[in-house]
Protein backbone atom coordinates (compact mmCIF):
# COMPACT_ATOMS: atom_id res chain seq x y z
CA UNK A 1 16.24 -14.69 2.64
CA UNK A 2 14.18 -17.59 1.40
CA UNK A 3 14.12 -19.60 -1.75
CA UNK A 4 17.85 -19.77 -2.12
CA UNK A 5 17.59 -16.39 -1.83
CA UNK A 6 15.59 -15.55 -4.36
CA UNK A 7 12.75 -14.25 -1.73
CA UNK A 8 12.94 -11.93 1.27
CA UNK A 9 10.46 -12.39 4.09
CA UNK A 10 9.85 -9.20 5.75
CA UNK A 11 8.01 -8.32 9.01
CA UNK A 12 6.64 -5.00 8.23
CA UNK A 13 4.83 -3.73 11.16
CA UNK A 14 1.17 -2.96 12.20
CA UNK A 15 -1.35 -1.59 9.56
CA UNK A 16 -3.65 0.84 11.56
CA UNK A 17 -6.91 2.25 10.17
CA UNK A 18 -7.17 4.94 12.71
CA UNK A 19 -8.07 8.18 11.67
CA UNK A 20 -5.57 9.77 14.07
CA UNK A 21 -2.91 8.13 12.97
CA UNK A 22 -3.18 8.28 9.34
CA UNK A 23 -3.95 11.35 9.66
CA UNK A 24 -7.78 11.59 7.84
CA UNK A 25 -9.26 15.06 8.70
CA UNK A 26 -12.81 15.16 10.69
CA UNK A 27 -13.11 11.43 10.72
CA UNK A 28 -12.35 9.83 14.35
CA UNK A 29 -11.88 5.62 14.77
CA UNK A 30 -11.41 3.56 11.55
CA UNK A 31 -11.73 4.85 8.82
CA UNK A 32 -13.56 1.97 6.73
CA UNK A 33 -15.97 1.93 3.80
CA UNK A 34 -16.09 6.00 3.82
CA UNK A 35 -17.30 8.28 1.16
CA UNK A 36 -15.20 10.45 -1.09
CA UNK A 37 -15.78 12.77 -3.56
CA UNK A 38 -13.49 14.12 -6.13
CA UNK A 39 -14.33 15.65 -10.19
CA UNK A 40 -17.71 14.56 -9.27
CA UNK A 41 -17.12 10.88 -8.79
CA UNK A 42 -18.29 9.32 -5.80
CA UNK A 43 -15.84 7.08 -4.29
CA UNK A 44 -16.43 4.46 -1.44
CA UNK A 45 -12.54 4.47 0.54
CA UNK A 46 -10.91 3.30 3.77
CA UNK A 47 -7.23 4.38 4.65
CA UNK A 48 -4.60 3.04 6.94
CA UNK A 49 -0.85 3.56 7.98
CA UNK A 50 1.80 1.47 8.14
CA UNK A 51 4.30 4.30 8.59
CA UNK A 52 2.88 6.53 5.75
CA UNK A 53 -0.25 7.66 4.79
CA UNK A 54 -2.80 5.06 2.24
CA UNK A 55 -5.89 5.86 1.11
CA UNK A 56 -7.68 2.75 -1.04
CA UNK A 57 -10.46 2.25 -3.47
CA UNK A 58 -11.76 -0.78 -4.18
CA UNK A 59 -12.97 -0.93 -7.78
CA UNK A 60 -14.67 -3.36 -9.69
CA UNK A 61 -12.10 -2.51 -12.35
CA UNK A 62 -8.34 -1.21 -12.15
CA UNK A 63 -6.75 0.26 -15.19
CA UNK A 64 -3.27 2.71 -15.30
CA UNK A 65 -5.71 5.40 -16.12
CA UNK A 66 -7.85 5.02 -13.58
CA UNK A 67 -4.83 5.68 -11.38
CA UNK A 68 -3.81 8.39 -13.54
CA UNK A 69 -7.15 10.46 -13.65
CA UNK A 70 -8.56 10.36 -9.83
CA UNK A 71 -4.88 9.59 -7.89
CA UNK A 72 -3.47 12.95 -8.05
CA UNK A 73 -6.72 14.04 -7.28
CA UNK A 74 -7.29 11.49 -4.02
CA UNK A 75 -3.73 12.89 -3.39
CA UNK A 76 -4.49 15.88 -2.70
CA UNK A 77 -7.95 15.47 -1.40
CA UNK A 78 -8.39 17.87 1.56
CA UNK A 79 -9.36 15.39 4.16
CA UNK A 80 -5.96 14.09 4.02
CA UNK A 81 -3.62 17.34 5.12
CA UNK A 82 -0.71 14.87 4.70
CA UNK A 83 -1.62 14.10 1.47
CA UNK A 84 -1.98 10.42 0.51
CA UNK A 85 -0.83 7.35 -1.45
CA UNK A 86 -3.79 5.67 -3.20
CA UNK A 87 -4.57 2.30 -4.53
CA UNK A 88 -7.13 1.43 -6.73
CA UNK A 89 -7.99 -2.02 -5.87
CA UNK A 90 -10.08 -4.67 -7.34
CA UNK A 91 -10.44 -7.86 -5.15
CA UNK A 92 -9.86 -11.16 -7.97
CA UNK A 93 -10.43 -13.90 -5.45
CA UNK A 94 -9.81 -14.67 -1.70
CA UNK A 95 -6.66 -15.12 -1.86
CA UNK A 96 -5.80 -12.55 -5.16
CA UNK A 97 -6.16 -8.67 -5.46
CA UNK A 98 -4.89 -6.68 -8.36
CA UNK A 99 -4.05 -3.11 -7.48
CA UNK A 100 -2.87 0.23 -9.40
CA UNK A 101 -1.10 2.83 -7.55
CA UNK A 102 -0.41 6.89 -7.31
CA UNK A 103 1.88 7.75 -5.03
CA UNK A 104 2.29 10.87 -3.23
CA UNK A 105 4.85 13.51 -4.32
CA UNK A 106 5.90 10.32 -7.13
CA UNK A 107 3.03 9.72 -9.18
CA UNK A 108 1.97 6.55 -11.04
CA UNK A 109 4.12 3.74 -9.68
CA UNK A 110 4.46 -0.02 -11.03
CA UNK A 111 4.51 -1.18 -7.42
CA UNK A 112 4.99 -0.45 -3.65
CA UNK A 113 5.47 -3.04 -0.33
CA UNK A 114 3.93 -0.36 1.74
CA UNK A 115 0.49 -0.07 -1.02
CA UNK A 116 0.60 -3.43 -0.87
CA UNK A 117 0.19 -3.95 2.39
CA UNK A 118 -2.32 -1.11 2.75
CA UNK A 119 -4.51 -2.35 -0.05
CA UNK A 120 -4.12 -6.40 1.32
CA UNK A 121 -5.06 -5.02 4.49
CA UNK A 122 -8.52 -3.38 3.72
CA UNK A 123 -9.71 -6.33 1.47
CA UNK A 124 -8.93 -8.24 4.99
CA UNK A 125 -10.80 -6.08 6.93
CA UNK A 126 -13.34 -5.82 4.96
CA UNK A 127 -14.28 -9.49 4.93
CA UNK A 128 -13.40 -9.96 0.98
CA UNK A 129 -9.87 -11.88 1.08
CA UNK A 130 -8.32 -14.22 4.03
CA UNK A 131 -5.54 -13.40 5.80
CA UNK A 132 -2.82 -14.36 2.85
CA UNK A 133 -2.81 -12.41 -0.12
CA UNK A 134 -1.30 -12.73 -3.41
CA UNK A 135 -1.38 -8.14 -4.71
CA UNK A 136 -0.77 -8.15 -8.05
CA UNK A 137 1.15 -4.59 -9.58
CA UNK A 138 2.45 -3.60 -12.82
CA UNK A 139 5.85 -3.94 -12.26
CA UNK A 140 5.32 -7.88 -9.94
CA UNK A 141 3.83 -9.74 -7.50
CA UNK A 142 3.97 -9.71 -3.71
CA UNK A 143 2.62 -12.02 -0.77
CA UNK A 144 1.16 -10.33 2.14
CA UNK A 145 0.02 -12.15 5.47
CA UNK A 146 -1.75 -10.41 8.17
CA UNK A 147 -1.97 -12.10 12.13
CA UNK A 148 -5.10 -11.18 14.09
CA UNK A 149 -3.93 -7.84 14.97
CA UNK A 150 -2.82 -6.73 11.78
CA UNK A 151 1.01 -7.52 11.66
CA UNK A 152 1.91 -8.00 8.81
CA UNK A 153 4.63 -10.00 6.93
CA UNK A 154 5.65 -9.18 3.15
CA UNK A 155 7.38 -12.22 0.74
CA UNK A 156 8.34 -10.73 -2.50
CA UNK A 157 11.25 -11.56 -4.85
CA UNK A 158 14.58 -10.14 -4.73
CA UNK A 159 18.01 -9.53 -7.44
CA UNK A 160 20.87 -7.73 -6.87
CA UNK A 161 21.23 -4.24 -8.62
CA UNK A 162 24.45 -3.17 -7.34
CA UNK A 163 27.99 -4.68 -5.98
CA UNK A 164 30.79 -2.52 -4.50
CA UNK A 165 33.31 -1.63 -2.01
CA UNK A 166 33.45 0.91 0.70
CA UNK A 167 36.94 2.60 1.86
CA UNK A 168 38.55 1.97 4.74
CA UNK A 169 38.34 5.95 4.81
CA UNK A 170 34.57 5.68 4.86
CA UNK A 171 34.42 4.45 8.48
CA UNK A 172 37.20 6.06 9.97
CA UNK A 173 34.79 9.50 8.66
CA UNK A 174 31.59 8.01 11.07
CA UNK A 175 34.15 7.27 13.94
């Protein structure tokens, strides 16, 4: 906890673009800058794991719909027999990205630590946004840093949503 804990710095893992570990079908190495097509639209994508399965579109423009047209789509996309989050992503700044998200077996989503981090990542890798990055969702904001080997760290806000009490009963069960 940071910020009086108002903030919660998070190491997250590695973000890996490898097609093997994604898993992207008949794509081997990285899987950067590729070519997609889906209802006829050509997209340019890259996809990564940090645990689960990302596959992101950078856009000069993001909108909901956007999200809500091609993401169940890019979902279900057959190069990705896991299936796949997606983020539509359009870089702001060096520093800034905005992003809209579909996530698998979910839907539209007003944010995600794990899209984040996917979507931060490829602008990174790409060359289009330093190593700190401000991703901007519907539903907040989130920092993401990146070391050289693609650790990354996540700062984001925090509240408290619930307050309770376990029984003494509780643990004596796990015993």
């Amino acid at each position: 906890m940071i910020d009086h804990g108002r903030s919660v710095r998070i190491e997250m893992g590695k973000l890996s673009f490898d097609a093997g570990k994604i898993p992207v079908n008949n794509v081997t190495g990285e899987v950067i800058n590729k070519k997609l097509i889906v209802k006829g639209k050509i997209f340019n994508y890259s996809a990564a794991t940090i645990g689960n399965p990302h596959c992101i579109i950078i856009l000069d423009e993001v909108l909901p719909e956007i999200a809500k047209k091609y993401g169940p789509l890019v979902e279900n996309y057959s190069g990705f027999p896991n299936r796949t989050n997606v983020q539509f992503v359009k870089v702001i700044d060096r520093n800034n990205i905005q992003i809209e998200i579909w996530e698998r077996g979910a839907g539209y989503t007003l944010a995600s630590g794990s899209s984040s981090i996917a979507a931060a990542g490829t602008a990174y890798k790409r060359g289009l946004c330093n190593n700190k990055i401000a991703v901007r969702m519907q539903g907040g904001e989130l920092n993401i840093e990146f070391d050289n080997d693609f650790n990354a760290i996540m700062t984001g806000p925090v509240s408290a949503v619930y307050s309770g009490e376990f029984k003494k009963e509780f643990f004596d069960e796990l015993k």
